[in-house]
N, C-alpha and C. Protein backbone atom coordinates (compact mmCIF):
# COMPACT_ATOMS: atom_id res chain seq x y z
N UNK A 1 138.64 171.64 156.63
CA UNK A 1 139.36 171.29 155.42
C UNK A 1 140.72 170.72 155.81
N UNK A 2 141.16 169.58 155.57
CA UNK A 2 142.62 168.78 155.57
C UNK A 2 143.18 168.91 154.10
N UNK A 3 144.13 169.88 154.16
CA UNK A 3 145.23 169.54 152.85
C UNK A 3 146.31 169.97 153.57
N UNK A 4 146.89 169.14 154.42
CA UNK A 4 148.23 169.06 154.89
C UNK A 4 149.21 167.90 154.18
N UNK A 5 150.07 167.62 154.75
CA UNK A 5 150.90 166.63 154.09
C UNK A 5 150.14 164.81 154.34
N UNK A 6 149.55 165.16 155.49
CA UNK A 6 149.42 163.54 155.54
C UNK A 6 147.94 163.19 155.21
N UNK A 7 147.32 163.96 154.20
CA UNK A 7 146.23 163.36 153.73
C UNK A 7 146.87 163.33 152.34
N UNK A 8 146.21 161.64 151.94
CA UNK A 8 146.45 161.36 150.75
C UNK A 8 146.02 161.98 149.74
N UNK A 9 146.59 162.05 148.25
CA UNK A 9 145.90 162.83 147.38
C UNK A 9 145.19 161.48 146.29
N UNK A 10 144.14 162.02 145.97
CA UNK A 10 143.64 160.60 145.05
C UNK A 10 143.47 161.12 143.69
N UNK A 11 144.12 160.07 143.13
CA UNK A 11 144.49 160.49 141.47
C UNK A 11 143.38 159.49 140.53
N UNK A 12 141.97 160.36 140.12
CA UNK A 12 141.27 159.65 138.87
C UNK A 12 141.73 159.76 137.64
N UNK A 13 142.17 158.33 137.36
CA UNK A 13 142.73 158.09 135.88
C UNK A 13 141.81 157.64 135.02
N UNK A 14 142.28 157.49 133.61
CA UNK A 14 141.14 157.01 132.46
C UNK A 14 139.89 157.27 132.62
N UNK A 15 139.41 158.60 132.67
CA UNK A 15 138.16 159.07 132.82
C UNK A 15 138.22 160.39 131.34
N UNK A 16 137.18 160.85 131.54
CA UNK A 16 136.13 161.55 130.87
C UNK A 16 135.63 162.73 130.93
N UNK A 17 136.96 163.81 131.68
CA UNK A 17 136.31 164.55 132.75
C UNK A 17 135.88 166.07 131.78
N UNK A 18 134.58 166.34 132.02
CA UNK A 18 133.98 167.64 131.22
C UNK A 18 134.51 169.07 132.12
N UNK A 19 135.18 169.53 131.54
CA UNK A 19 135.86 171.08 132.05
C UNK A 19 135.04 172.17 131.97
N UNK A 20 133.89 172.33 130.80
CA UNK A 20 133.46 173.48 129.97
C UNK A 20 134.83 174.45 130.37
N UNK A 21 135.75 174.42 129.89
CA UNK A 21 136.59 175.54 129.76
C UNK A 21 137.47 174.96 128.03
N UNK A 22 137.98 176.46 127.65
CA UNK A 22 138.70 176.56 126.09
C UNK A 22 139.12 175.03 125.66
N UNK A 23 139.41 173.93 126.29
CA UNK A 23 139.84 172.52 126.51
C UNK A 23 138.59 171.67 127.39
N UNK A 24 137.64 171.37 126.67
CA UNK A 24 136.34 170.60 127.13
C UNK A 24 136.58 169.75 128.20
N UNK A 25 137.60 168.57 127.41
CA UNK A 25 137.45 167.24 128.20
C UNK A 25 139.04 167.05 128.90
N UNK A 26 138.97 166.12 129.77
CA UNK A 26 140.69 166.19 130.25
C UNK A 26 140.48 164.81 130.24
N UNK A 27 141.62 164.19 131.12
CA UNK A 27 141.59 162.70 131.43
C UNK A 27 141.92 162.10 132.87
N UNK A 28 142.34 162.97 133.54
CA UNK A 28 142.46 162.94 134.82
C UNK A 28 142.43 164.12 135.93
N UNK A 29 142.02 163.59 137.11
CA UNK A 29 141.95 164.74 137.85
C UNK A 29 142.76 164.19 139.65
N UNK A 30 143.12 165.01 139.87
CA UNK A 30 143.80 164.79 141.70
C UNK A 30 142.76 165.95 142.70
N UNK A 31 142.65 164.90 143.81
CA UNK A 31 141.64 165.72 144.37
C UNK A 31 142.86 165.22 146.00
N UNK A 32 142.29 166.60 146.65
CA UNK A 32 143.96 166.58 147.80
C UNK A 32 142.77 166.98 149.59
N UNK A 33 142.41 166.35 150.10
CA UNK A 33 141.43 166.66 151.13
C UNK A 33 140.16 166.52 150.67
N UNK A 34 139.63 167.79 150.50
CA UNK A 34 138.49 168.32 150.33
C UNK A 34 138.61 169.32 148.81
N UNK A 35 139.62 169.38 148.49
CA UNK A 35 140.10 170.57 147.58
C UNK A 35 140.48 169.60 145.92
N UNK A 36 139.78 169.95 145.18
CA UNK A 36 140.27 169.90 143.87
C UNK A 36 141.84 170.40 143.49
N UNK A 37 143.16 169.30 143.22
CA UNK A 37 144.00 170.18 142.92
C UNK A 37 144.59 169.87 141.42
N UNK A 38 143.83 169.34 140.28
CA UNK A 38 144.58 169.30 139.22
C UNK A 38 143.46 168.73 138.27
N UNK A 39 143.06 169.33 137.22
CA UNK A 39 142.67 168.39 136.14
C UNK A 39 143.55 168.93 134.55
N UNK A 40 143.60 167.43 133.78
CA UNK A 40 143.94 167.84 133.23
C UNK A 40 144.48 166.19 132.45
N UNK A 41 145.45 166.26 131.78
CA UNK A 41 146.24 165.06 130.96
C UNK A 41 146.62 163.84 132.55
N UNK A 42 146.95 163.04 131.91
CA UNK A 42 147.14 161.68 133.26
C UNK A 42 148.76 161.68 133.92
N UNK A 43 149.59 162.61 132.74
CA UNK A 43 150.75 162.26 133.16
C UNK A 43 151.12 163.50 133.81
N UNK A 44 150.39 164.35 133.66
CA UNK A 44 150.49 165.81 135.26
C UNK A 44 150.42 165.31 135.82
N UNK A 45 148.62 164.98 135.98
CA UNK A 45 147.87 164.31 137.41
C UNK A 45 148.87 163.57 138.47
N UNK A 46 149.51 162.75 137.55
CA UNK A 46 150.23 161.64 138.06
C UNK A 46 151.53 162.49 138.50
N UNK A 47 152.07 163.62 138.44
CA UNK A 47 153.39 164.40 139.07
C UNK A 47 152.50 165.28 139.99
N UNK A 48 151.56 165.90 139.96
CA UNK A 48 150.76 166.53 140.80
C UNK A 48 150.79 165.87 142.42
N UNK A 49 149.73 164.51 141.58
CA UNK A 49 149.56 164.10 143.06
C UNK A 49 150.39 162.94 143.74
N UNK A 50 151.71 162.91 143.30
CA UNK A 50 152.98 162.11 143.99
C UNK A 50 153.16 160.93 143.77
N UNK A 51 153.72 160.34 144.59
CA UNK A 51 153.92 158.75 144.10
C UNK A 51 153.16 157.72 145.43
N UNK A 52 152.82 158.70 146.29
CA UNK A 52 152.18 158.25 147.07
C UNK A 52 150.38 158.28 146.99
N UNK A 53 149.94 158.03 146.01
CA UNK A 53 148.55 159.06 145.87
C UNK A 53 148.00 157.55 145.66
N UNK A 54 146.50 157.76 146.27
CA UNK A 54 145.95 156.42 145.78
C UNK A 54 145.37 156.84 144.48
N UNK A 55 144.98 155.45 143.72
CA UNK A 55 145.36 155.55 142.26
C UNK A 55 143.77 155.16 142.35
N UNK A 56 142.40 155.50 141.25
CA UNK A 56 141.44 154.93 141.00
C UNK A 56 140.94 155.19 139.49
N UNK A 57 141.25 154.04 138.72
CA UNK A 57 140.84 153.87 137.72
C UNK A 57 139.44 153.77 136.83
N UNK A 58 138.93 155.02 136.48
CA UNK A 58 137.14 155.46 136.07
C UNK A 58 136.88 154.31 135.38
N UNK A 59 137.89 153.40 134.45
CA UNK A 59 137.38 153.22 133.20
C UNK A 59 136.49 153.50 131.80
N UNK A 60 137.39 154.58 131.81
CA UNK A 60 136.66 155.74 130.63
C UNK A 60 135.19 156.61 130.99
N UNK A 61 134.90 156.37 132.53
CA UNK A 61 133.70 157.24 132.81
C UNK A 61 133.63 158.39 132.37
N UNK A 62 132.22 159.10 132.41
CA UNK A 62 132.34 160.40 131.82
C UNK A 62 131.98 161.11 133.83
N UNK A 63 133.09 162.46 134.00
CA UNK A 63 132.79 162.81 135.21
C UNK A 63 132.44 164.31 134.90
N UNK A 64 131.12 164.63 135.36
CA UNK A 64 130.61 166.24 135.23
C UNK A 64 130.90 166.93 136.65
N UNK A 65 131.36 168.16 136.62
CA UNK A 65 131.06 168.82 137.58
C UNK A 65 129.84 169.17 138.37
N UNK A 66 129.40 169.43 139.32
CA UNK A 66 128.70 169.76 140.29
C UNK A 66 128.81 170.20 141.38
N UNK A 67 127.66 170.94 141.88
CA UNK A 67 128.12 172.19 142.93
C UNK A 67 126.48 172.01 143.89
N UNK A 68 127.06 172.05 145.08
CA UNK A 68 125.78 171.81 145.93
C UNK A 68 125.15 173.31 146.30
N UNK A 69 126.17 173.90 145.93
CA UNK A 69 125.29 175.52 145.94
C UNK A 69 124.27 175.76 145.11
N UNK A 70 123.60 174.95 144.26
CA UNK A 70 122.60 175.40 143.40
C UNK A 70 121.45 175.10 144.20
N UNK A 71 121.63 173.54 144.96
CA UNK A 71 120.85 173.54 145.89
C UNK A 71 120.38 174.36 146.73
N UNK A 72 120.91 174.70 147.70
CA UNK A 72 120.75 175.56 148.62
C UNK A 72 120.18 177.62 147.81
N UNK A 73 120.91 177.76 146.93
CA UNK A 73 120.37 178.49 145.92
C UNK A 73 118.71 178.84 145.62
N UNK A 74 118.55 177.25 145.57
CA UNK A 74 117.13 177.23 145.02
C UNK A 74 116.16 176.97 146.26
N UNK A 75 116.51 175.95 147.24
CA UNK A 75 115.50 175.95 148.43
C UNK A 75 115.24 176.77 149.26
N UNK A 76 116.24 177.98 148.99
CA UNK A 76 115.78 179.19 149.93
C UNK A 76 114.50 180.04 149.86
N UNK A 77 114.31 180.44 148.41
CA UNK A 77 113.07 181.04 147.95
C UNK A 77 111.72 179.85 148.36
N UNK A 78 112.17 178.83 148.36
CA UNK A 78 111.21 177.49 148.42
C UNK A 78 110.89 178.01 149.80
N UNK A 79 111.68 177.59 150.71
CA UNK A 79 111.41 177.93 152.36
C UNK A 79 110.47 179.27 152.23
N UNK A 80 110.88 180.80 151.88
CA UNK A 80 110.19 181.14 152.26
C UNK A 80 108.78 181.21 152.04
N UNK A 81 108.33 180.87 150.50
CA UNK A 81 107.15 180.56 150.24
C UNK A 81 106.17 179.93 150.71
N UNK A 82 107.14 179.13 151.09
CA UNK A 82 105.77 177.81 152.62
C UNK A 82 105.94 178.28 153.70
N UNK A 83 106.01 179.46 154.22
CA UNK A 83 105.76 179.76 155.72
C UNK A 83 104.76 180.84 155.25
């Protein structure tokens, strides 16, 4: 994992982003290495992740979360069944 100072942080703007939390949708998110560090309104995002952050514009995409642990979750029982 790199979240030191000299990895850039990348700031998605004008997006769509689904939270499922008390506040559904946000509009931007900063992601810092490997590590999620902000979702939320564009003009945090944008103090979050500095003035140095590369900037990438969704154009109103819709962005869902996902987790590769469901994978691995589910192919385990799979594995053992075929041996």
């Amino acid at each position: 994992m790199r979240n030191d100072v000299t990895t850039p942080a990348h700031l998605y703007r004008n997006a769509r982003v689904f939270t499922s939390d008390r506040r559904p949708w946000a509009e931007a998110l900063v992601v810092v290495g490997d590590r999620l560090a902000h979702v939320g309104d564009e003009a945090t995002a944008a103090r979050v992740a500095g003035p140095d952050a590369l900037v990438h514009d969704l154009g109103g995409a819709t962005v869902l979360p996902a987790s590769s642990t469901a994978t691995r979750t589910w192919s385990a029982p799979a594995r053992r069944r075929s041996r």
